[in-house]
Protein backbone atom coordinates (compact mmCIF):
# COMPACT_ATOMS: atom_id res chain seq x y z
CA UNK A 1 -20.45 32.52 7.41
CA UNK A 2 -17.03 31.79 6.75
CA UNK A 3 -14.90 32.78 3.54
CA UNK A 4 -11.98 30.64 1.65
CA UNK A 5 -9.60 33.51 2.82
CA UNK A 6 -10.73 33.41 6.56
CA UNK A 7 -9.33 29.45 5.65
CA UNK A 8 -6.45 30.37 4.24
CA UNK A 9 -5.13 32.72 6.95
CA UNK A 10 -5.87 30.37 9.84
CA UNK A 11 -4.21 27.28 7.56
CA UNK A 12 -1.12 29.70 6.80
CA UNK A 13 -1.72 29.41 3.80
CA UNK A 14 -2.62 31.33 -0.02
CA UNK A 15 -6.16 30.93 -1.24
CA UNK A 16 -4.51 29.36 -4.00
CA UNK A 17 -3.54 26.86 -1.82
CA UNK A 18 -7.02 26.48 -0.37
CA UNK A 19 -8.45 26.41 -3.59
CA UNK A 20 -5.88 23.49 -5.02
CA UNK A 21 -6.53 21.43 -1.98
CA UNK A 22 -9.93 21.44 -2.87
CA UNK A 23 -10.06 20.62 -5.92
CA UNK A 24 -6.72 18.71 -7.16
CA UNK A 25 -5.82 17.68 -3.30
CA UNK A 26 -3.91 15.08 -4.59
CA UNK A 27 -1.07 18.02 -5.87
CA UNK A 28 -0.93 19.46 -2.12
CA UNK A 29 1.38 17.91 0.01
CA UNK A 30 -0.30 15.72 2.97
CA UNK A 31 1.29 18.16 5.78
CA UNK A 32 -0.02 21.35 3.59
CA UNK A 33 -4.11 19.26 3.01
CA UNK A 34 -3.85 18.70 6.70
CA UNK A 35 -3.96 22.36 7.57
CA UNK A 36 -5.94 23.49 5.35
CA UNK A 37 -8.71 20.26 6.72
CA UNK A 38 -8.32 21.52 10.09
CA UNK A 39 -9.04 25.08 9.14
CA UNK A 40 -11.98 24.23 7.31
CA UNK A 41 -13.39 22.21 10.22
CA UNK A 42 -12.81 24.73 12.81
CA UNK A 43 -14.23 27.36 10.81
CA UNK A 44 -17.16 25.34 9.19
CA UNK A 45 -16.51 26.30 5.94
CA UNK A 46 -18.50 25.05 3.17
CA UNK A 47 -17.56 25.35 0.08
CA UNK A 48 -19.28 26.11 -3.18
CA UNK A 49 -18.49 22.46 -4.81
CA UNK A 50 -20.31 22.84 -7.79
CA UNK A 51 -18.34 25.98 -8.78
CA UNK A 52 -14.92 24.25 -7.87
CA UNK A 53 -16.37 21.42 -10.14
CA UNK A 54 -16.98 23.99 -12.42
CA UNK A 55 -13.68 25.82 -12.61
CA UNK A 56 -11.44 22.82 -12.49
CA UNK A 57 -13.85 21.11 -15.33
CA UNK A 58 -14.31 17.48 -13.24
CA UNK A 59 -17.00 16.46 -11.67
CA UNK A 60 -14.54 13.55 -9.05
CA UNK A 61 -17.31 11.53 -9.55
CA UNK A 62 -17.01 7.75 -10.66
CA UNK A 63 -19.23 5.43 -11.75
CA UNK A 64 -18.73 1.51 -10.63
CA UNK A 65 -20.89 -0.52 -12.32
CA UNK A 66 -21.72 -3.38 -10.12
CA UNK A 67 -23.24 -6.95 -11.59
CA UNK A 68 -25.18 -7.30 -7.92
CA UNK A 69 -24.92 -5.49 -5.20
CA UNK A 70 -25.86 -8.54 -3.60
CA UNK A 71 -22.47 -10.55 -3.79
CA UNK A 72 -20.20 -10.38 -0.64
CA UNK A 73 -16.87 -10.48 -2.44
CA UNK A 74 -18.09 -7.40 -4.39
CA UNK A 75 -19.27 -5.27 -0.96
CA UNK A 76 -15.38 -5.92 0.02
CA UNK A 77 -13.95 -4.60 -3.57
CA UNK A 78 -16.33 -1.49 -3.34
CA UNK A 79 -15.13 -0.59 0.28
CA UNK A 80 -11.53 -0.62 -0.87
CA UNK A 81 -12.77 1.64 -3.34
CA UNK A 82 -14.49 4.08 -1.25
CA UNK A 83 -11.25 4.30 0.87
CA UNK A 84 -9.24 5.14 -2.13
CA UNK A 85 -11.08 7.72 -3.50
CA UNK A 86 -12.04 9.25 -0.40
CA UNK A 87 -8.27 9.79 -0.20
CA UNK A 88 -7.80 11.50 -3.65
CA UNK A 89 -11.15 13.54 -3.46
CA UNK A 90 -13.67 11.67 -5.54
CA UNK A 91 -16.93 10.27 -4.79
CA UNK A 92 -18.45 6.58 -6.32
CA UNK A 93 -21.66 6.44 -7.81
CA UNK A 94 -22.76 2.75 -7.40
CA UNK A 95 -25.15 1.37 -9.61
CA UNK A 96 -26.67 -2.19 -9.57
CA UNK A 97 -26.75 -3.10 -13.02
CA UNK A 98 -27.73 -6.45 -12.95
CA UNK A 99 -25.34 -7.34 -15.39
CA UNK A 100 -27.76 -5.63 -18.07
CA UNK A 101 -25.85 -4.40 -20.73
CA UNK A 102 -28.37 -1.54 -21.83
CA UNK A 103 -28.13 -0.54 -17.71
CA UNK A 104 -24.13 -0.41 -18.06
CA UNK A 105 -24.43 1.61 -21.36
CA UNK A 106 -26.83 4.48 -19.96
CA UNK A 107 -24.48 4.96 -16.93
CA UNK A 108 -21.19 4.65 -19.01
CA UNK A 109 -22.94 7.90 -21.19
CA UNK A 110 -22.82 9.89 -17.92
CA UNK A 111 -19.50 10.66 -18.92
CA UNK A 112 -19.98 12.73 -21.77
CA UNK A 113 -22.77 14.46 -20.19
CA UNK A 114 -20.35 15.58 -17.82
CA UNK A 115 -21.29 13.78 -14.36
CA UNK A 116 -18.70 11.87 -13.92
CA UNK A 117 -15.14 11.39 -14.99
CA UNK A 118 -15.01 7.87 -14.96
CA UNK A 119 -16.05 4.13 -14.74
CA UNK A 120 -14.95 1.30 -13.22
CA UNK A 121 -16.55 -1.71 -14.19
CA UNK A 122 -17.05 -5.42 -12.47
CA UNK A 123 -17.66 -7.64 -15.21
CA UNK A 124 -16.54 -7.94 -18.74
CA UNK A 125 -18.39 -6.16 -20.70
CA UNK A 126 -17.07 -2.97 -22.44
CA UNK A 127 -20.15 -0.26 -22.09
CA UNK A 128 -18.16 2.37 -24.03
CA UNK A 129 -17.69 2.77 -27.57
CA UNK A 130 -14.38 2.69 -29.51
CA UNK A 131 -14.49 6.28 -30.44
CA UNK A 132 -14.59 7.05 -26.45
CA UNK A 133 -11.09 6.26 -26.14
CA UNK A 134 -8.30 9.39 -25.85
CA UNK A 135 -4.97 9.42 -28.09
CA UNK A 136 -3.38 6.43 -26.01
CA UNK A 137 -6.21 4.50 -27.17
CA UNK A 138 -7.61 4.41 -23.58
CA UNK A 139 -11.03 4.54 -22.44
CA UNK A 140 -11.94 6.32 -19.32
CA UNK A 141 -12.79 2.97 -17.04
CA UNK A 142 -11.23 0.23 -15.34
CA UNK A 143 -12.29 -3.27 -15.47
CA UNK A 144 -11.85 -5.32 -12.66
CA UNK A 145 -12.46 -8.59 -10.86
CA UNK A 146 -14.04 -10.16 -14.54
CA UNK A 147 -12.14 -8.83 -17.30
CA UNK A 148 -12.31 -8.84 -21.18
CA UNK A 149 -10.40 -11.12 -23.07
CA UNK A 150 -9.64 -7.84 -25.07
CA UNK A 151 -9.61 -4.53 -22.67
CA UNK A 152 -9.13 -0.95 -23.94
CA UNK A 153 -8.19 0.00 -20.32
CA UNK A 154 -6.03 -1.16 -17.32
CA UNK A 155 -7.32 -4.35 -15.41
CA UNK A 156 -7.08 -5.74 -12.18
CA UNK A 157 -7.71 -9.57 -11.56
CA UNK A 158 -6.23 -12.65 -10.21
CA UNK A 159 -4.24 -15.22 -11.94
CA UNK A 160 -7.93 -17.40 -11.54
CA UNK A 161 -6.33 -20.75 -13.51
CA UNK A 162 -3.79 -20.77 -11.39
CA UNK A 163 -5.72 -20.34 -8.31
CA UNK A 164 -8.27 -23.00 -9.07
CA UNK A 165 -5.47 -25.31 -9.87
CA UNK A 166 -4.13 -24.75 -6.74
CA UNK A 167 -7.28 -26.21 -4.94
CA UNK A 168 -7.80 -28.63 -7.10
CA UNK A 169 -4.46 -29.61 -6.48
CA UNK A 170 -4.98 -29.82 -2.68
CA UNK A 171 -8.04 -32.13 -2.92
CA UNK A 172 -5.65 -34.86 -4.90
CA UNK A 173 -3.48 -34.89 -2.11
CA UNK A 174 -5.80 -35.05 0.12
CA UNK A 175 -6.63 -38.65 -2.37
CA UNK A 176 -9.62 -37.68 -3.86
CA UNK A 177 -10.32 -38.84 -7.49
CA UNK A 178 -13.77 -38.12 -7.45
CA UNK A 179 -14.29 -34.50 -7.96
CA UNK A 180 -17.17 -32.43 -9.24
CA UNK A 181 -17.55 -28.97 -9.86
CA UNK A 182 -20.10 -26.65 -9.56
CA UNK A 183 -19.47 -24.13 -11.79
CA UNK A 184 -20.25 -20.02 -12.33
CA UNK A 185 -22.51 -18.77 -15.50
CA UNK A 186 -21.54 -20.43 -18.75
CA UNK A 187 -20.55 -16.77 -20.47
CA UNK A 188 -18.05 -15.82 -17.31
CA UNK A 189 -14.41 -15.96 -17.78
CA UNK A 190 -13.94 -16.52 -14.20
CA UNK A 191 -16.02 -19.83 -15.18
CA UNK A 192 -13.59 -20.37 -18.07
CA UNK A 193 -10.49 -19.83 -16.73
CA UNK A 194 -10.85 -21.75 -13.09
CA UNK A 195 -12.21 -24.57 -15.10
CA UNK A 196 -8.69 -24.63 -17.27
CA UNK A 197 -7.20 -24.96 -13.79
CA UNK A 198 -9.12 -27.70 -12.39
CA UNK A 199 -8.52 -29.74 -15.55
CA UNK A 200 -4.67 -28.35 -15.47
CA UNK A 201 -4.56 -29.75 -12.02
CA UNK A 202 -6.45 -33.04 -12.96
CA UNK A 203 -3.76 -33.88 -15.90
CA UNK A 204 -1.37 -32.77 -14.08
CA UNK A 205 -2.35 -35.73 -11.40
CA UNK A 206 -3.23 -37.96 -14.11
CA UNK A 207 -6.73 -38.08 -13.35
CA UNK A 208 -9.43 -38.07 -15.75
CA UNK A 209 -11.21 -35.30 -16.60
CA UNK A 210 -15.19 -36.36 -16.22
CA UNK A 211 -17.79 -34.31 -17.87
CA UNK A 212 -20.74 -35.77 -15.89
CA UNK A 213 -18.98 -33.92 -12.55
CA UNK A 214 -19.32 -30.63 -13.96
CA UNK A 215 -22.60 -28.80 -12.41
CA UNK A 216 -24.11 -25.46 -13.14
CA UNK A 217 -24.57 -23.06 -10.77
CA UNK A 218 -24.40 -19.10 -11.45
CA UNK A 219 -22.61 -17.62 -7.62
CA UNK A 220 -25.23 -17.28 -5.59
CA UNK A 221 -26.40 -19.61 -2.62
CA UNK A 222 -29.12 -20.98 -4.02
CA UNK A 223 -27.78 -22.50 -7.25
CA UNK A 224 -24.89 -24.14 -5.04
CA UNK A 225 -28.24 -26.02 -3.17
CA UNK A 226 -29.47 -26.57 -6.50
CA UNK A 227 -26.60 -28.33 -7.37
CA UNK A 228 -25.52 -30.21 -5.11
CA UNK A 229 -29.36 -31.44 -5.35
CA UNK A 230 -28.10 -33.00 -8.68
CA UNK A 231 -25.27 -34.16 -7.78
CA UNK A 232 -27.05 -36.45 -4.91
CA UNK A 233 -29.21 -37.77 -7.59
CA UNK A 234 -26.72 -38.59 -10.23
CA UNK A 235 -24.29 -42.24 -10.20
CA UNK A 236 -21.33 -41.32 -10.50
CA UNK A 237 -19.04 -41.71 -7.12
CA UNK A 238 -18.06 -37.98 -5.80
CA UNK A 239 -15.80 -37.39 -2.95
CA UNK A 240 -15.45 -34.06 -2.76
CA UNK A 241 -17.04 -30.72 -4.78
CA UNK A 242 -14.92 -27.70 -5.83
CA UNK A 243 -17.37 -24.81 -6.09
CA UNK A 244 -16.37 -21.83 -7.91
CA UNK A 245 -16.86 -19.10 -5.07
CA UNK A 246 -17.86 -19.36 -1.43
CA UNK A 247 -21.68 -18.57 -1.88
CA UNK A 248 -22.30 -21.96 -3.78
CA UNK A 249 -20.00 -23.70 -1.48
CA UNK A 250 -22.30 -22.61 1.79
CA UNK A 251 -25.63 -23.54 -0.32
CA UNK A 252 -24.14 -26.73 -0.94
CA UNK A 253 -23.02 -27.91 2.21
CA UNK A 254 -26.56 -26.75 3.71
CA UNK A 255 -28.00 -29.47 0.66
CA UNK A 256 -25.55 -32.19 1.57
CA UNK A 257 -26.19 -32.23 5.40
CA UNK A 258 -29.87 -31.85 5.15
CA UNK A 259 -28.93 -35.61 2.90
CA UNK A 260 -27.54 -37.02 6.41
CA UNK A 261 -23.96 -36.74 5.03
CA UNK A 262 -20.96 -35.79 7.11
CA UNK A 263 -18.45 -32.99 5.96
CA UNK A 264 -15.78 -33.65 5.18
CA UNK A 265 -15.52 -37.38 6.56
CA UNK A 266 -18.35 -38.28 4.35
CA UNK A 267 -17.38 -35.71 1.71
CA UNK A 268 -15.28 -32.45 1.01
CA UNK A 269 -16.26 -29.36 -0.21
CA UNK A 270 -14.55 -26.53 -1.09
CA UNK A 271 -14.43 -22.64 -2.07
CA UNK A 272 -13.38 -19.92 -3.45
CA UNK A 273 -13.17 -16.18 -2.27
CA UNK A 274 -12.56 -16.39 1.24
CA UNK A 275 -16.02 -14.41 1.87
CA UNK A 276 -16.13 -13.11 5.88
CA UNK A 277 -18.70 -16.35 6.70
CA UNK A 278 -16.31 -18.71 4.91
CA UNK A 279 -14.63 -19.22 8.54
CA UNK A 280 -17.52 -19.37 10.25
CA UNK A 281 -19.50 -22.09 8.45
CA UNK A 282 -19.99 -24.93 9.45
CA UNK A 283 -17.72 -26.90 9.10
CA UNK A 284 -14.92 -23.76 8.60
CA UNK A 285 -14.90 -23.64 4.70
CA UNK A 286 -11.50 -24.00 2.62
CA UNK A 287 -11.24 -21.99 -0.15
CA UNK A 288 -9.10 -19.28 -2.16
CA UNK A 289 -8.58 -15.71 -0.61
CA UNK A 290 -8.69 -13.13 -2.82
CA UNK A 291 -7.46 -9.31 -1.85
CA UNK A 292 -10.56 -8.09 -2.10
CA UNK A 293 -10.12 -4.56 -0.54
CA UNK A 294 -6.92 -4.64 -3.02
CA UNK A 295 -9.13 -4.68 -6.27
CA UNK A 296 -11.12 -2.12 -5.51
CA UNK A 297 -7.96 0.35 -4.10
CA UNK A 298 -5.87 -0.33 -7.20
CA UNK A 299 -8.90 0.04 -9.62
CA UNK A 300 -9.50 3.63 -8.31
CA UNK A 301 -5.72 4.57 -8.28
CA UNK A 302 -5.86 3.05 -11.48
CA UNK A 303 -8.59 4.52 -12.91
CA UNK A 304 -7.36 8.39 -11.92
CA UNK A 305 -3.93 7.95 -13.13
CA UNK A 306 -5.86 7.67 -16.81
CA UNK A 307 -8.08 10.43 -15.60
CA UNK A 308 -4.99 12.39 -15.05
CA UNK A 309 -3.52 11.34 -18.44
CA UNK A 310 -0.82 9.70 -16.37
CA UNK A 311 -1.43 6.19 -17.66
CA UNK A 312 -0.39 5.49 -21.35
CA UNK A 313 -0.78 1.99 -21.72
CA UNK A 314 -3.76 -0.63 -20.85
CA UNK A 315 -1.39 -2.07 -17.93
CA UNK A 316 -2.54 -5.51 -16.55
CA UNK A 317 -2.11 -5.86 -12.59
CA UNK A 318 -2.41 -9.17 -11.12
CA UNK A 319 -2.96 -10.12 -7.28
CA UNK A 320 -1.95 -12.41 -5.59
CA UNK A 321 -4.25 -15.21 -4.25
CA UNK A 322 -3.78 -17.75 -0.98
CA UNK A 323 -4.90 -21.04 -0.27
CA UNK A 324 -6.99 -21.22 2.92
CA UNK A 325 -7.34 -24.71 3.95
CA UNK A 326 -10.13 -25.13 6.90
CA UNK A 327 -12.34 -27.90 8.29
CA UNK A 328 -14.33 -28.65 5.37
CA UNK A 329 -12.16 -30.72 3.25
CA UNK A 330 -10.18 -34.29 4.69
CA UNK A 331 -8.60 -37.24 3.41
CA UNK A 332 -10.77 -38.70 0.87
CA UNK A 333 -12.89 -41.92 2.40
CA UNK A 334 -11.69 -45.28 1.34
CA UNK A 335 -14.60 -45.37 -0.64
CA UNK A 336 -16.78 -42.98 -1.79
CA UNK A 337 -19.89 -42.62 0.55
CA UNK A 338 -23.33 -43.89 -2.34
CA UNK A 339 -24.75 -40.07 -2.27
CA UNK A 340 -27.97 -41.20 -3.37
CA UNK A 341 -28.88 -43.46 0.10
């Protein structure tokens, strides 16, 4: 079996060297970790990775606390993440919380039991107590995608008022007064803050903003049916539906064709995530396309720069979103279609 110095002399390199690539590979350079890779390929060398976790006192494990493992948006953030930290030498402990706070708690503990270095978490909700924090005040997580209103740690999210505004914008060109909304769960602030933008947009247009139109749904397919079951039932005219993310969207459109109506001549619908079978619905959904790989790469980079005690300051990063305009929204009909025929 192979030794760390047999490595070392076919890399060209010290042991040292071997042994810092191994366990702080980000301080090697990428010419110097790509010797000492080859070398430890060729010779099959496997090394004792509890010791190096030992001696260099992290475990380069992180926990992400994810709300469902179910959501497509969030399978996209988590492979960004795997890429970064695959790059830096950590590994990712997923855990399907459910979005049960008790869940998030447990696994946030794993810290101080010395399992992992660090969390990034999916939804707002702060698992950590204030006394976790180090002398910048920061706690060892990142929160992305859903962030607190108050974080003790850096965030990554998009600018979600301004993104919903956008589409809501695009429907009142297209001339439709008549929007609803089917909306995420009551206690999200990606609920709040794309509903600020669809009634930015609405003023902005000098539209009214119409209470009856709003419709609960809580991101998954089924409530989007749900729905737009209501909203077939109810009496006020609709022309098109903004729905908060693509799932609902899909689940609606599958309601509103199984009702004999036409999309969009009949009426629009709309998205928001740019999920991989958002272009292949039918018709092609519009919606808003959020760097999803993005998130999860700058959470990780994120989240080891306070690891590292590089990061000295909760910083706020915000990505940029685009407006995706397919097959499934149209000019408004001259007048709107009675949904309940």
């Amino acid at each position: 079996m192979s030794n760390i110095r047999e490595v070392a002399d076919l890399a060209g390199v010290s042991v040292a060297t071997v042994s810092r690539t191994l366990q702080q590979p980000e301080l090697v350079s990428p010419k110097t970790r790509a010797k000492v890779t080859r070398a430890i390929e060729q010779l099959n060398y496997k090394p004792n990775l509890m010791a190096v976790k030992f001696r260099s006192g992290k475990t380069h494990n992180i926990v992400v606390l994810v709300p469902t493992v179910a959501n497509v948006f969030f399978a996209r953030v988590i492979r960004g993440m795997q890429e970064a930290a695959a790059a830096e030498g950590y590994s990712l402990l997923l855990v399907n919380t459910m979005g049960d706070n008790a869940t998030e708690q447990n696994y946030a503990r794993m810290i101080h039991t010395s399992q992992a270095d660090g969390v990034v978490q999916l939804r707002a909700f702060n698992p950590f107590n204030d006394n976790d924090a180090d002398e910048q005040g920061l706690l060892p997580m990142v929160n992305a995608c859903e962030i607190l209103d108050t974080p003790q740690c850096p965030t990554v999210s998009l600018d979600n008022r301004l993104a919903a505004a956008a589409m809501t914008e695009h429907l009142v060109e297209l001339g439709h007064q008549h929007i609803a909304m089917i909306k995420g769960p009551a206690s999200s602030p990606l609920t709040r803050e794309r509903m600020l933008g669809f009634k930015d947009a609405l003023q902005e247009a000098g539209l009214k903003y119409c209470e009856e139109l709003m419709f609960d749904g809580d991101f998954t397919l089924q409530s989007g049916y749900d729905a737009a079951d209501r909203i077939l039932s109810q009496s006020q005219p609709v022309s098109a539906i903004f729905c908060e993310n693509d799932e609902m969207a899909l689940g609606a459109i599958s309601r509103l064709k199984a009702a004999g109506l036409r999309i969009p001549e009949d009426i629009s619908v709309s998205g928001f995530d740019n999920i991989a079978f958002a272009k292949f619905s039918d018709p092609p959904l519009t919606t808003i396309a959020q760097p999803a790989e993005e998130f999860g790469e700058t959470a990780i980079n994120l989240l080891i720069d306070v690891l590292k005690g590089k990061a000295k300051r909760a910083v706020k990063v915000i990505l940029p979103y685009q407006l995706i305009i397919r097959n499934s929204t149209g000019p408004a009909p001259a007048q709107p279609v009675n949904l309940t025929r």
